[in-house]
C-alpha atoms as a PDB file:
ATOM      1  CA  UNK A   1     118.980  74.039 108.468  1.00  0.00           C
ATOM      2  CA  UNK A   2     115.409  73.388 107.323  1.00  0.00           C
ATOM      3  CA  UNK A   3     114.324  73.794 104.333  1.00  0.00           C
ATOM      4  CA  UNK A   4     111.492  76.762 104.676  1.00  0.00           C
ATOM      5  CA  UNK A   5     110.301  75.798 100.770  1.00  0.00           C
ATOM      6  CA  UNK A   6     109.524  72.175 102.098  1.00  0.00           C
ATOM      7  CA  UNK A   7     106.558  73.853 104.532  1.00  0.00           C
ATOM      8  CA  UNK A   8     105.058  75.613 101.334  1.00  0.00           C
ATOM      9  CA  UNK A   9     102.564  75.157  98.448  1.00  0.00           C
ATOM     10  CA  UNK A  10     101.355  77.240  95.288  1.00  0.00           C
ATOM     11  CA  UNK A  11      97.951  75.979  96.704  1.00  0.00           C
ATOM     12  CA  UNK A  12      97.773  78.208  99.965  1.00  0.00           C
ATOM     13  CA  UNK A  13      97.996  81.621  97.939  1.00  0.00           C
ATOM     14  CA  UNK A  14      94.056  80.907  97.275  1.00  0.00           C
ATOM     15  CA  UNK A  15      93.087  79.353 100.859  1.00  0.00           C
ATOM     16  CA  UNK A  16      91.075  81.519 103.214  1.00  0.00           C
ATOM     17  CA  UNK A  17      92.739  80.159 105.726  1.00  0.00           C
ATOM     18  CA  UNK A  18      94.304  83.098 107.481  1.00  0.00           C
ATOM     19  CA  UNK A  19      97.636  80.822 108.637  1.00  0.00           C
ATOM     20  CA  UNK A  20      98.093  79.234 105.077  1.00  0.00           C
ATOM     21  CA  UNK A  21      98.471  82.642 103.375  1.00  0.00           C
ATOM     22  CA  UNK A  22     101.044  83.400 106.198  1.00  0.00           C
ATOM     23  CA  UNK A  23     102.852  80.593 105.858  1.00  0.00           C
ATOM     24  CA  UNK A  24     102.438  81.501 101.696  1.00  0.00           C
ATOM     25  CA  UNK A  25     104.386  84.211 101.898  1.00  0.00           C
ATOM     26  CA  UNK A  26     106.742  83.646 105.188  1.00  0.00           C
ATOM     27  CA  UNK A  27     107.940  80.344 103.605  1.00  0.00           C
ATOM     28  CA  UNK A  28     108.099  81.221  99.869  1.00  0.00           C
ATOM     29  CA  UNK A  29     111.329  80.649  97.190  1.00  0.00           C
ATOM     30  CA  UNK A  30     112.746  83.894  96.576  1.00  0.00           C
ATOM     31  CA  UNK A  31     111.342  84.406  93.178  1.00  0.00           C
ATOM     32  CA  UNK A  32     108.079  84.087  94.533  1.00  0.00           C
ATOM     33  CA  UNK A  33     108.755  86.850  97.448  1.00  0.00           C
ATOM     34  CA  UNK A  34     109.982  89.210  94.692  1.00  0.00           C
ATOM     35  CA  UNK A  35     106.945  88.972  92.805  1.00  0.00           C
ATOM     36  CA  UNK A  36     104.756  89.230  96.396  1.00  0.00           C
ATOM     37  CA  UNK A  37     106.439  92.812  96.557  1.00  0.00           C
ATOM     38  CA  UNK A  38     104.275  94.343  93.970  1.00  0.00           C
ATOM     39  CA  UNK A  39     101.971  97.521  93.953  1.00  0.00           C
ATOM     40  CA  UNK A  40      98.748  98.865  92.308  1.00  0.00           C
ATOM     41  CA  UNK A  41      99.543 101.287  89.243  1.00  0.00           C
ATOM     42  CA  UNK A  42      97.974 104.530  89.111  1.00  0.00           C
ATOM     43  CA  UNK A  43      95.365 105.308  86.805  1.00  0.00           C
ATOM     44  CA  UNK A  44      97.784 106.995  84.746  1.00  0.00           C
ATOM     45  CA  UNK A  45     100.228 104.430  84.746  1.00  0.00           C
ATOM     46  CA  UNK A  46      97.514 101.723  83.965  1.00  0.00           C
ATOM     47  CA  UNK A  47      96.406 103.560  80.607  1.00  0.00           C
ATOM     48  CA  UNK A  48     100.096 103.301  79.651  1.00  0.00           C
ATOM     49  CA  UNK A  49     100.945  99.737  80.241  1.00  0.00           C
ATOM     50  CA  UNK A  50      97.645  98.173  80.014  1.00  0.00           C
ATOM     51  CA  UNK A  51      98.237  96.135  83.366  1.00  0.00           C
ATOM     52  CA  UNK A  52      97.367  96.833  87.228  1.00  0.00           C
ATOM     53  CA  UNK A  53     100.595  96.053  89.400  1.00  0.00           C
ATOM     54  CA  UNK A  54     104.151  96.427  88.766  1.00  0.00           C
ATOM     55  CA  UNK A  55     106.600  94.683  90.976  1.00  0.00           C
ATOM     56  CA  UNK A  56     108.564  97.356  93.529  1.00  0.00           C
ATOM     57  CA  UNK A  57     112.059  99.008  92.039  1.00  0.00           C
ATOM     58  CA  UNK A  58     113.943 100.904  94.156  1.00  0.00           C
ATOM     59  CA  UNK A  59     113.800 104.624  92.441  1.00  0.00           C
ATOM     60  CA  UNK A  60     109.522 104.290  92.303  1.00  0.00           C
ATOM     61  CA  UNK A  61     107.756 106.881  92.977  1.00  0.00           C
ATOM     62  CA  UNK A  62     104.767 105.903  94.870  1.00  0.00           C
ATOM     63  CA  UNK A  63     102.033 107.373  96.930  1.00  0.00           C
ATOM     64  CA  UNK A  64     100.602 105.198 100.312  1.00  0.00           C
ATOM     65  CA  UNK A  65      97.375 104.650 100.316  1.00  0.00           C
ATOM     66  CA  UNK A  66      96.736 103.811 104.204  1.00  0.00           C
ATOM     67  CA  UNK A  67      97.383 103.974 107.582  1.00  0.00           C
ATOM     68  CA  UNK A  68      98.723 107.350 109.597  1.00  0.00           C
ATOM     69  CA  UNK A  69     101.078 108.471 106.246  1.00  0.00           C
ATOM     70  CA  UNK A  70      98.119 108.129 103.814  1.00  0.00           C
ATOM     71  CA  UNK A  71      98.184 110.459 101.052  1.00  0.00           C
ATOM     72  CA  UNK A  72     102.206 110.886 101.305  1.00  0.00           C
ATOM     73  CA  UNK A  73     104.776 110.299  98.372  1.00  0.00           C
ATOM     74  CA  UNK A  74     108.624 109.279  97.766  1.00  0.00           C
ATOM     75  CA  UNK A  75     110.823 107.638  96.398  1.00  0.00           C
ATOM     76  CA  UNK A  76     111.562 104.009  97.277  1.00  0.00           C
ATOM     77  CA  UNK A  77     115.060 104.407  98.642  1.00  0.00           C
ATOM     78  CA  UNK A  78     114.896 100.563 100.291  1.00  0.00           C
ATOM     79  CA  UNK A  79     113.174  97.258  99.754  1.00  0.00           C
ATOM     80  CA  UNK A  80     113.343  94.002 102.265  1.00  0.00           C
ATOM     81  CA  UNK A  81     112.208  91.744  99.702  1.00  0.00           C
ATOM     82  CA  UNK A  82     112.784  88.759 102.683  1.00  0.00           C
ATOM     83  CA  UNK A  83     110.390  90.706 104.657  1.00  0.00           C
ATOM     84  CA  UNK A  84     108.488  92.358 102.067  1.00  0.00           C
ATOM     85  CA  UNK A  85     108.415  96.145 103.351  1.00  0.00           C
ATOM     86  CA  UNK A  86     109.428  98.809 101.671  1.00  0.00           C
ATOM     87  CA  UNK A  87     110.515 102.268 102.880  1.00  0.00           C
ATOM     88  CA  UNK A  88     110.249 105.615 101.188  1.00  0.00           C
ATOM     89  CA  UNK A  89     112.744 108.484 101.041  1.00  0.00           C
ATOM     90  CA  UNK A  90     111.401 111.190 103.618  1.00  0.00           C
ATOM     91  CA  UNK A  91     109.104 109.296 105.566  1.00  0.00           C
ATOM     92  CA  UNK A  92     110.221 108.815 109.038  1.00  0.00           C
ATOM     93  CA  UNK A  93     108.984 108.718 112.786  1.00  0.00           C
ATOM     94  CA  UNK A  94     110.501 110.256 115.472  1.00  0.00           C
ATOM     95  CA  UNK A  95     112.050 107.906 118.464  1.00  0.00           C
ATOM     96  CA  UNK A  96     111.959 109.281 121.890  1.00  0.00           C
ATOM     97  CA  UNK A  97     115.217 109.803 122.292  1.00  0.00           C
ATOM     98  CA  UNK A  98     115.115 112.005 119.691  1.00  0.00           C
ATOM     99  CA  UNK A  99     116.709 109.893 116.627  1.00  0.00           C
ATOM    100  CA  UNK A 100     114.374 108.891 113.282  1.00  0.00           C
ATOM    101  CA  UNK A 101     113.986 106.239 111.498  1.00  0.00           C
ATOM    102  CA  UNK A 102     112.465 105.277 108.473  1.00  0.00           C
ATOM    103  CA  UNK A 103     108.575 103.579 108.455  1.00  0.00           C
ATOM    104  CA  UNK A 104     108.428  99.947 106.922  1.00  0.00           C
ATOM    105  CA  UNK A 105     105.296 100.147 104.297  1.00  0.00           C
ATOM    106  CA  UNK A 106     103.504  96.756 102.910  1.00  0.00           C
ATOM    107  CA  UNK A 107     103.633  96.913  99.307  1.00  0.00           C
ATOM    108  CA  UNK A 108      99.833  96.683  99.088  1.00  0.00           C
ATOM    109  CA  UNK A 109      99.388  99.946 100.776  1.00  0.00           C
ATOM    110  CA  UNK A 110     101.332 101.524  98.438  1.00  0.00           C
ATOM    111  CA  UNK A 111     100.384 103.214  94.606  1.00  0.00           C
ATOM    112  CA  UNK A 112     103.136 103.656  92.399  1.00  0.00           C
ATOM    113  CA  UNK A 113     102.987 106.949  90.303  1.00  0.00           C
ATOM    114  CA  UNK A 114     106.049 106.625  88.085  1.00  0.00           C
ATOM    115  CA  UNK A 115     108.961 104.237  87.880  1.00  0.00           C
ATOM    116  CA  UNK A 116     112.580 104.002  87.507  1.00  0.00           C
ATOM    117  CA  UNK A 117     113.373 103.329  84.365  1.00  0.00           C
ATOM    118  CA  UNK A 118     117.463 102.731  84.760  1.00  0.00           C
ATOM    119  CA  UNK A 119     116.697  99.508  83.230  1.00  0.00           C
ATOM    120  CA  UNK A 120     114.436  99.906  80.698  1.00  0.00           C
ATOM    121  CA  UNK A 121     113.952  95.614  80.249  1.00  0.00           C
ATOM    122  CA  UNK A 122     111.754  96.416  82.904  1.00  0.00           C
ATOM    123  CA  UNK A 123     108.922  97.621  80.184  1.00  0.00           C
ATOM    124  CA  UNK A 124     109.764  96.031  77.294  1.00  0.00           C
ATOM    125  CA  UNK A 125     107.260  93.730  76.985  1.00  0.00           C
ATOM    126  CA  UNK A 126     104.567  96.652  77.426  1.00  0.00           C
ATOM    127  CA  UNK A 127     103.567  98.115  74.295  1.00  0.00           C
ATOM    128  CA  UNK A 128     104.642 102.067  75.845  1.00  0.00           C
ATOM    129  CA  UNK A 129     104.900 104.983  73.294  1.00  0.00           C
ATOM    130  CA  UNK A 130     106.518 107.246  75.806  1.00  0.00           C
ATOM    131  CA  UNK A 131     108.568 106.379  78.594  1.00  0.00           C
ATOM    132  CA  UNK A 132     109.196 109.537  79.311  1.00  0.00           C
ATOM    133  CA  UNK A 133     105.797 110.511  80.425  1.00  0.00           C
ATOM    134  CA  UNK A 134     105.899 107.636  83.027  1.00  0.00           C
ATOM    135  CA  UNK A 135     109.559 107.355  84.636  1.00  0.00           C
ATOM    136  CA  UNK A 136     111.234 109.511  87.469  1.00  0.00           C
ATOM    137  CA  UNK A 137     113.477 111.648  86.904  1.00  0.00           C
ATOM    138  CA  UNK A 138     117.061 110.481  87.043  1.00  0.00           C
ATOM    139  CA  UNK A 139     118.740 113.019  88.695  1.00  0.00           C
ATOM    140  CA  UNK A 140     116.049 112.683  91.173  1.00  0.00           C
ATOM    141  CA  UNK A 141     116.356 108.804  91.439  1.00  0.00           C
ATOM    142  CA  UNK A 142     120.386 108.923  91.968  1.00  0.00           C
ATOM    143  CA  UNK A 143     120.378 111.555  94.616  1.00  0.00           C
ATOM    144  CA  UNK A 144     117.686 109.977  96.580  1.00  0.00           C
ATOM    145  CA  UNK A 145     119.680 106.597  96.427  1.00  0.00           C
ATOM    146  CA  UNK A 146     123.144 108.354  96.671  1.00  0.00           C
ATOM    147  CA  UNK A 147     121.480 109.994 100.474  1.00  0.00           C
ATOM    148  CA  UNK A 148     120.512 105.862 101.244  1.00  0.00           C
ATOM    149  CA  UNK A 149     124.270 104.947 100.842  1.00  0.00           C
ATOM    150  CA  UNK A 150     125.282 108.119 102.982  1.00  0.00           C
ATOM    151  CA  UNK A 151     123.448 107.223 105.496  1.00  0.00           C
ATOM    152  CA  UNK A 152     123.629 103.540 105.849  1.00  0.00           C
ATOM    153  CA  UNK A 153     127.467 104.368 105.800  1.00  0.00           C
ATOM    154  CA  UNK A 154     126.818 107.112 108.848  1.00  0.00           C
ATOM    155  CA  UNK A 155     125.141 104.275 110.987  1.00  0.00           C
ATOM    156  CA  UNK A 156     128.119 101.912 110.227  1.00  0.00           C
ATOM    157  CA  UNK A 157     130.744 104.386 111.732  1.00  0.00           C
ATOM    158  CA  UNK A 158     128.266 105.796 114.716  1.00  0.00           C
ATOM    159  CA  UNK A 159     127.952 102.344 115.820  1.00  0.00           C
ATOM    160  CA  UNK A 160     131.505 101.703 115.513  1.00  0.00           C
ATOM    161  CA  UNK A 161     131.037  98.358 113.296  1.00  0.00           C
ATOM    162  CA  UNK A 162     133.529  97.860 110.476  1.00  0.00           C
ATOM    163  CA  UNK A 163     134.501 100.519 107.855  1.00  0.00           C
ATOM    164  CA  UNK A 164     132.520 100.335 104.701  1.00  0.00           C
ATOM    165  CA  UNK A 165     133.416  99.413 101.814  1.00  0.00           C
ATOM    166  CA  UNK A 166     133.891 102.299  99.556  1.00  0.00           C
ATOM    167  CA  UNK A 167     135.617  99.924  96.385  1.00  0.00           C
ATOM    168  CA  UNK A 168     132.288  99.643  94.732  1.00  0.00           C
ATOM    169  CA  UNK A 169     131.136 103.159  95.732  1.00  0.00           C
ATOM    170  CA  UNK A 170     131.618 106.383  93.451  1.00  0.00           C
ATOM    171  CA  UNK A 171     132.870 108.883  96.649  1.00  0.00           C
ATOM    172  CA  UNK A 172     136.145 110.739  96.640  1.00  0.00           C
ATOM    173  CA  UNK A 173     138.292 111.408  99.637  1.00  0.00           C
ATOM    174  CA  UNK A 174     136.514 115.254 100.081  1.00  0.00           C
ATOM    175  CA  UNK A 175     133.450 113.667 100.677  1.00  0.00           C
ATOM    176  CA  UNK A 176     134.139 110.999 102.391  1.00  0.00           C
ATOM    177  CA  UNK A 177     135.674 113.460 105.142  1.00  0.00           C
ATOM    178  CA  UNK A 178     132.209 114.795 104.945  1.00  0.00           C
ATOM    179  CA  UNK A 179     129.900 112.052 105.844  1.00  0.00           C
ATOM    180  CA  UNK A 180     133.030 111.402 108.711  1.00  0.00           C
ATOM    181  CA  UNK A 181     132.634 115.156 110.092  1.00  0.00           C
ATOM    182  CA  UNK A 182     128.081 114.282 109.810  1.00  0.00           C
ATOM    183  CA  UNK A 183     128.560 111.137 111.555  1.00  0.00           C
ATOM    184  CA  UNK A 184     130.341 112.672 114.239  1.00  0.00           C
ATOM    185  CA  UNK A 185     127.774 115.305 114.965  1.00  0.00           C
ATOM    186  CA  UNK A 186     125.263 112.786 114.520  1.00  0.00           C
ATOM    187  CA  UNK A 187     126.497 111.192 117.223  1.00  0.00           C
ATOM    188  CA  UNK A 188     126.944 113.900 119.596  1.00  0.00           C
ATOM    189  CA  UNK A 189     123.405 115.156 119.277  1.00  0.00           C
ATOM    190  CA  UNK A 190     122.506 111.705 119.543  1.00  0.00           C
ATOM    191  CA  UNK A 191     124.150 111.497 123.174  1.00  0.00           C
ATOM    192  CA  UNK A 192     123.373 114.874 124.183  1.00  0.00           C
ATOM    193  CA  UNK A 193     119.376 114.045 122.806  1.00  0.00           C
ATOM    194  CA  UNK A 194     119.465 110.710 125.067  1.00  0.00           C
ATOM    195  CA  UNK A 195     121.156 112.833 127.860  1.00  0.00           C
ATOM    196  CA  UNK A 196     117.987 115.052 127.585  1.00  0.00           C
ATOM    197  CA  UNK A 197     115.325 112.519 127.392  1.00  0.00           C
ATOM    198  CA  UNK A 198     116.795 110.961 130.223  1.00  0.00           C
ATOM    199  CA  UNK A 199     115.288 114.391 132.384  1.00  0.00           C
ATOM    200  CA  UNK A 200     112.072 114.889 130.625  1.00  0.00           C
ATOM    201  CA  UNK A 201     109.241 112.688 130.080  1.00  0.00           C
ATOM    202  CA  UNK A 202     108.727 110.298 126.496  1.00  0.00           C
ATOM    203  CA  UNK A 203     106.882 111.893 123.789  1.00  0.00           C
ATOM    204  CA  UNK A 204     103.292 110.726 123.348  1.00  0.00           C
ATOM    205  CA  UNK A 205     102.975 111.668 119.892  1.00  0.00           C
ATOM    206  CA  UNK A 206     105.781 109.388 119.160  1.00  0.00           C
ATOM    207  CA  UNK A 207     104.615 106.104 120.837  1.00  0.00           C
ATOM    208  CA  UNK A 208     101.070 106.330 119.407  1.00  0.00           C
ATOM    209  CA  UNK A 209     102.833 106.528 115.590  1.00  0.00           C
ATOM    210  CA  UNK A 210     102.066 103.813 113.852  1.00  0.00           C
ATOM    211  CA  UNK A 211      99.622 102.573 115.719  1.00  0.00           C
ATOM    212  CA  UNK A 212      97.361 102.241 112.567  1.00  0.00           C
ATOM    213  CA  UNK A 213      99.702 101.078 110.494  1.00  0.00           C
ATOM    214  CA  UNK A 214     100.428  98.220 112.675  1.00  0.00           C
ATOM    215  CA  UNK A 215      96.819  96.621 113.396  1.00  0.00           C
ATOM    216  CA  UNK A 216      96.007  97.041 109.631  1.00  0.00           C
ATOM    217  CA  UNK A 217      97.461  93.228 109.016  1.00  0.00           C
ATOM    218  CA  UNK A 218      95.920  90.297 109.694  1.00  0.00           C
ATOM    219  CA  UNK A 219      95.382  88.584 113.216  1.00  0.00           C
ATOM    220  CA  UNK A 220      98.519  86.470 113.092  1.00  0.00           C
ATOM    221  CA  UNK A 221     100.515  89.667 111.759  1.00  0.00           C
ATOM    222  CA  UNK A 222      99.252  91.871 114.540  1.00  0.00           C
ATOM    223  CA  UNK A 223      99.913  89.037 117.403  1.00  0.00           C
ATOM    224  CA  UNK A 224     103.540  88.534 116.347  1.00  0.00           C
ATOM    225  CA  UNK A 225     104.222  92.715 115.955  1.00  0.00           C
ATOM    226  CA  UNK A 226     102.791  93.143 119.669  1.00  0.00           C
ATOM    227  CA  UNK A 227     104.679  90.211 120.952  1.00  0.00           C
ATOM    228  CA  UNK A 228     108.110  91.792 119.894  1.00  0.00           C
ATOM    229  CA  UNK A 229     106.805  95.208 121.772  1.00  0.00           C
ATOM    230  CA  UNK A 230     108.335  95.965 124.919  1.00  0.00           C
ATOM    231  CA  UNK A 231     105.211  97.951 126.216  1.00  0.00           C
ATOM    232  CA  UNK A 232     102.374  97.802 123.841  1.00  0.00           C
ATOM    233  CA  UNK A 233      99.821 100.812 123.808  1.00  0.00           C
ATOM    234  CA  UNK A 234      96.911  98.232 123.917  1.00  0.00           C
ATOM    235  CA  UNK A 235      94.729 101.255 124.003  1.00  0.00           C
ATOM    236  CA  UNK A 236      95.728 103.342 121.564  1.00  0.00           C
ATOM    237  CA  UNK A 237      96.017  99.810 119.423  1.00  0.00           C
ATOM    238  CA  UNK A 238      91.882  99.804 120.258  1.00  0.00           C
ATOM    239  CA  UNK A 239      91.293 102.818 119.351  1.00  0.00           C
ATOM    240  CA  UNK A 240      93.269 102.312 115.736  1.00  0.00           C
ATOM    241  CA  UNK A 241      91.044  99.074 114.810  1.00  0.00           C
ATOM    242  CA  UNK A 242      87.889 100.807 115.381  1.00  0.00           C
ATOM    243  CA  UNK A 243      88.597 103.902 113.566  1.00  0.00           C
ATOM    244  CA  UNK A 244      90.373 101.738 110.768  1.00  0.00           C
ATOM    245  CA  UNK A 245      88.626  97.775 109.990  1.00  0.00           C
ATOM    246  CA  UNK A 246      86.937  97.423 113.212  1.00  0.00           C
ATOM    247  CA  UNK A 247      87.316  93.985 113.352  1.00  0.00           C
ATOM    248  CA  UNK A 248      85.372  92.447 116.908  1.00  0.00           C
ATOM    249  CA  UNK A 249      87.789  89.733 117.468  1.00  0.00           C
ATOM    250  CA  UNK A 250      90.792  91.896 117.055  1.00  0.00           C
ATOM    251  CA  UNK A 251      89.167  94.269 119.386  1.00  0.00           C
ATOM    252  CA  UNK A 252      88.454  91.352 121.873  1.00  0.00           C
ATOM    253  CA  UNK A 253      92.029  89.966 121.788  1.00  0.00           C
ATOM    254  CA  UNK A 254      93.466  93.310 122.305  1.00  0.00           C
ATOM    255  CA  UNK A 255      91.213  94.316 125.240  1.00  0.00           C
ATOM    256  CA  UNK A 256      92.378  90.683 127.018  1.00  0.00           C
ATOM    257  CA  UNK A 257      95.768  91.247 126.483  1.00  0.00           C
ATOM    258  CA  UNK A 258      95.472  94.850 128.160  1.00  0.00           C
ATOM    259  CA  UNK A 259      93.502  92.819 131.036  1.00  0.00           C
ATOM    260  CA  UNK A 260      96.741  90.496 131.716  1.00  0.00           C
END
């Protein structure tokens, strides 16, 4: 296996050079991706710690800033540092067979409005008089990440994969039966949900979600998201850029890939 670390420099993080910044943070050590999955601070937050961007914690509260869920807040219930994309407790889109799942945010369209202070290292070398006035709650924080580990262990047994692991997890028998008895209604309306869209025509509101939040990257970002679509919405992809950046050569490559 290559060595993705041999294809990068420190360099490229200043280049304008659209491709080099890619290549920046696609082929960066793993230290470096962590620190990549960072956030503004809000004003609040900034008086406090005398700084402008935290890196991501799962248990943040933050607010997005952009794109179609602008103006929403959570809780960070999941990061892909790899990938850098984070997704927030509560925020979801609607698939058209009926099923959610969970919107992928970039960190810089995201505000964070008070953090998770489980590990209070985290703010030690900020000179903070009350922590109190800036952390989430942590009843809050442990039953938004207690729902995560429900419900990745609901997808394991609807898709049939291997029984999780529960040695390292703090469930009893009772509720384990529980999240058994959800999973298998979950995937009953699941089949009787793809039964029905089978009959009825796709929701329209559901393939134009998104939309926004997808042609808000850069050109190579964009080209590689619509090259793993099975049936881009070049039009509704249009319409995003010019009410968002209105960038002419993103409007001219999507226009000639809706010609071909």
């Amino acid at each position: 296996m290559v060595d993705q670390t041999q294809n990068w420099s420190k360099s490229w993080k200043s280049s304008t050079d659209p491709q080099k910044q890619r290549k920046y943070r696609t082929n960066a050590p793993q230290h470096v991706k962590d620190n990549l999955v960072s956030a503004n601070l809000s004003h609040e937050l900034r008086d406090q710690l005398d700084t402008r961007s935290l890196q991501l914690n799962l248990g943040d509260r933050v607010e997005v800033a952009r794109g179609d869920f602008s103006g929403s807040s959570g809780i960070i219930s999941n990061i892909d540092r790899e990938n850098q994309k984070v997704y927030i407790n509560g925020l979801e889109v609607e698939r058209q067979d009926g099923s959610t799942s969970q919107v992928p945010f970039k960190p810089s369209n995201l505000q964070i409005q008070a953090l998770n202070l489980e590990n209070i290292e985290r703010i030690e070398k900020y000179d903070v008089e009350d922590s109190e006035e800036i952390q989430v709650d942590e009843e809050e924080v442990e039953e938004v990440l207690s729902q995560e580990e429900e419900n990745e262990m609901m997808q394991q047994m609807q898709g049939g994969g291997q029984q999780p692991d529960m040695s390292d997890m703090d469930i009893d028998e009772e509720d384990m039966e529980e999240i058994k008895e959800k999973a298998k209604e979950a995937q009953q309306e699941d089949k009787s949900s793809q039964e029905g869209s089978s009959e009825s025509e796709p929701s329209e509101e559901s393939s134009e979600t998104g939309h926004d939040e997808l042609v808000d990257g850069t050109m190579d970002e964009v080209k590689d998201s619509i090259s793993e679509m099975e049936n881009p919405d070049f039009d509704a992809l249009i319409e995003a850029e010019k009410a968002g950046k209105d960038r002419k050569t993103m409007i001219e490559y999507l226009e000639n890939q809706k010609e071909e």
